[in-house]
Protein backbone atom coordinates (compact mmCIF):
# COMPACT_ATOMS: atom_id res chain seq x y z
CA UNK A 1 142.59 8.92 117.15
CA UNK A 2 142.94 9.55 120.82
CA UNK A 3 146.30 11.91 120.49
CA UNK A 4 144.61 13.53 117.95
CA UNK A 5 141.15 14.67 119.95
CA UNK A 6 143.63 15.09 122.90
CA UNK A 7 146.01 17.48 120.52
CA UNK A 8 142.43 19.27 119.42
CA UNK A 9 141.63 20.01 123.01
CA UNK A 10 145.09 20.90 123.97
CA UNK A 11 144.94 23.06 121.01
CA UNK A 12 141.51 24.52 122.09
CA UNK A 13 142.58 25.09 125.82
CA UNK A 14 145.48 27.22 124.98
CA UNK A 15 143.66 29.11 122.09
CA UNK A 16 140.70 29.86 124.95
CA UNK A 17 143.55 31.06 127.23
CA UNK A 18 145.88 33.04 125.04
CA UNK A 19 143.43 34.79 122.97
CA UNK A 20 141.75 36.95 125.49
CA UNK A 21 145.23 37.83 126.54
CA UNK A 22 146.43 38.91 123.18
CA UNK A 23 143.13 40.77 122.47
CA UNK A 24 143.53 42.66 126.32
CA UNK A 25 146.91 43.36 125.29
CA UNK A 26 146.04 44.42 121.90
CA UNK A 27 143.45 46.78 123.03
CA UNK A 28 145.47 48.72 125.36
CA UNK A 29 146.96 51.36 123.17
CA UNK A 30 149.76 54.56 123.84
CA UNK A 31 146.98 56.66 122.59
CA UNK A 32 145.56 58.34 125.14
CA UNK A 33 141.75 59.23 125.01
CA UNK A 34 140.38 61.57 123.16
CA UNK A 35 139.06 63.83 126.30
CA UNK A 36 142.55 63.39 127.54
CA UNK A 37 144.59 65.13 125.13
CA UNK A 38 141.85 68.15 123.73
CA UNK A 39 140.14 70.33 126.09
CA UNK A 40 136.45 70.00 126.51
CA UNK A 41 134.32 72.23 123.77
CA UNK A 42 131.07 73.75 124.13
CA UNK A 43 128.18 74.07 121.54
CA UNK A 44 129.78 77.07 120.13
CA UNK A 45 132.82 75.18 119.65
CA UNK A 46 135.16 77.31 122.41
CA UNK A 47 136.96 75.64 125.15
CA UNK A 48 135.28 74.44 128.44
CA UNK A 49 136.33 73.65 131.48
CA UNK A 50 135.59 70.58 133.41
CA UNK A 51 132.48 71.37 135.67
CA UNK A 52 132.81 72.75 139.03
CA UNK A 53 131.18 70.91 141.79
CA UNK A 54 131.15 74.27 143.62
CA UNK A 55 129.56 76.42 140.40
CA UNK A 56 127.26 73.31 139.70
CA UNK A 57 125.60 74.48 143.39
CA UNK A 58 125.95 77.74 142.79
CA UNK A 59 124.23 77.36 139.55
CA UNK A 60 121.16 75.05 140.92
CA UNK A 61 120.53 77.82 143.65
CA UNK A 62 120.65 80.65 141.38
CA UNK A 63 117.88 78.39 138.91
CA UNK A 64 116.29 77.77 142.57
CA UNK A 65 115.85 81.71 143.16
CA UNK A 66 115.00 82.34 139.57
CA UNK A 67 111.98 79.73 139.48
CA UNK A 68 110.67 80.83 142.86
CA UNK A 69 110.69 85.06 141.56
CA UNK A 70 109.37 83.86 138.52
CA UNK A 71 106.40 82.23 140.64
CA UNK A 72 105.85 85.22 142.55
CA UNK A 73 105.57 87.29 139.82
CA UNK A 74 103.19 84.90 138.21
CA UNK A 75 101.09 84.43 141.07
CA UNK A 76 100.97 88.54 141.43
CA UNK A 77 99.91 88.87 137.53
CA UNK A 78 97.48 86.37 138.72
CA UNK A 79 96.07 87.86 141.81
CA UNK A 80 95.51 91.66 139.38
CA UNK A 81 93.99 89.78 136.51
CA UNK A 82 91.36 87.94 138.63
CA UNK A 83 90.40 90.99 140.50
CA UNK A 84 90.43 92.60 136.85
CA UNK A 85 87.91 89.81 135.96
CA UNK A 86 85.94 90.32 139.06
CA UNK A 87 85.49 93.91 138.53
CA UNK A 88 84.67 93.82 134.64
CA UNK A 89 82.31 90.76 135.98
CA UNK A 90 80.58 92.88 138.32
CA UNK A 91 80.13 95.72 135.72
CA UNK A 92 78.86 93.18 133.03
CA UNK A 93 76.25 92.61 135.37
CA UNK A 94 75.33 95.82 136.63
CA UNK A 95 74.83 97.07 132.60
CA UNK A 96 72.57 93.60 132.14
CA UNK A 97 70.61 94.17 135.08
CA UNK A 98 70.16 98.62 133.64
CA UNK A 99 69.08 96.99 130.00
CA UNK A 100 65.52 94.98 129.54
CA UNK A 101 64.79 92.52 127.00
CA UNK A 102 64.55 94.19 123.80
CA UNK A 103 67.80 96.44 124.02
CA UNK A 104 71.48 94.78 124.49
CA UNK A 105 74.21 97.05 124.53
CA UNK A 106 77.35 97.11 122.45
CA UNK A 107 79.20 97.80 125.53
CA UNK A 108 77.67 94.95 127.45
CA UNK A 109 78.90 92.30 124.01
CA UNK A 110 82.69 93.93 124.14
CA UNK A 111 82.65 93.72 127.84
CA UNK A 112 81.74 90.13 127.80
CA UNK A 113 84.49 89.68 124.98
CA UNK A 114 87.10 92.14 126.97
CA UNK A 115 86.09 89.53 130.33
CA UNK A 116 86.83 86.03 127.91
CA UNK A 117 90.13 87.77 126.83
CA UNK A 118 91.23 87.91 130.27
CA UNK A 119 89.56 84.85 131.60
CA UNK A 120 91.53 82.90 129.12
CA UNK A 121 94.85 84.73 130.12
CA UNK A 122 94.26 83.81 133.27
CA UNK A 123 93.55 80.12 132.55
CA UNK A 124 97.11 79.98 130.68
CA UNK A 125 98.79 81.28 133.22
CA UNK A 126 97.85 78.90 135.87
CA UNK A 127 98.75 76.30 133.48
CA UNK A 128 101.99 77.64 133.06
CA UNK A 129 104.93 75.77 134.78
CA UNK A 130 107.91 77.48 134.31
């Protein structure tokens, strides 16, 4: 009874020890990798090359430069549609303070409407990110 539980964990010992082996040696195959052997594709299924650490920066700046021009511009729309506002504003009030009580223009009502138009144009473009 004792050879045998000694045989079992004699057994057991070289099974934990040789298995792992065989399964590293199993798993190393001639095949190279996939990305080895083709060249890189793109979505449009045309060869790519590996990236460029150089054309990655190059790339970043140019994304950089973009975002900032595409702030300015943004912030220049901005600046011409609030003075827009402010004059169409001013003239809304000017045409309320002309009219009395009984008599409301249909110029004053599309004026208003013409000054929401913009005001909410200028709401979505502040909230605009990029």
């Amino acid at each position: 009874m004792r050879l045998l539980r000694n045989s079992f964990f004699a057994v057991l010992l070289i099974a934990g020890i040789l298995l792992p082996v065989a399964a590293g040696l199993g798993a190393q195959s001639s095949v190279p990798p996939v990305g080895a052997t083709e060249p890189m594709r793109g979505p449009a299924g045309r060869r790519v090359s590996p990236p460029d650490p150089v054309e990655a920066q190059m790339r970043a700046r140019l994304e950089k430069e973009a975002a900032k021009k595409w702030n300015k511009e943004r912030q220049a729309a901005l600046k011409k549609d609030t003075d827009k506002l402010l004059e169409l504003a001013t003239q809304l009030k000017q045409q309320v303070d002309k009219s009395n009580e009984n008599i409301l223009s249909l110029d004053v009502v599309k004026k208003a409407e013409e000054i929401e138009k913009l005001a909410h144009s200028v709401r979505e473009k502040m909230k605009s990110v990029n």
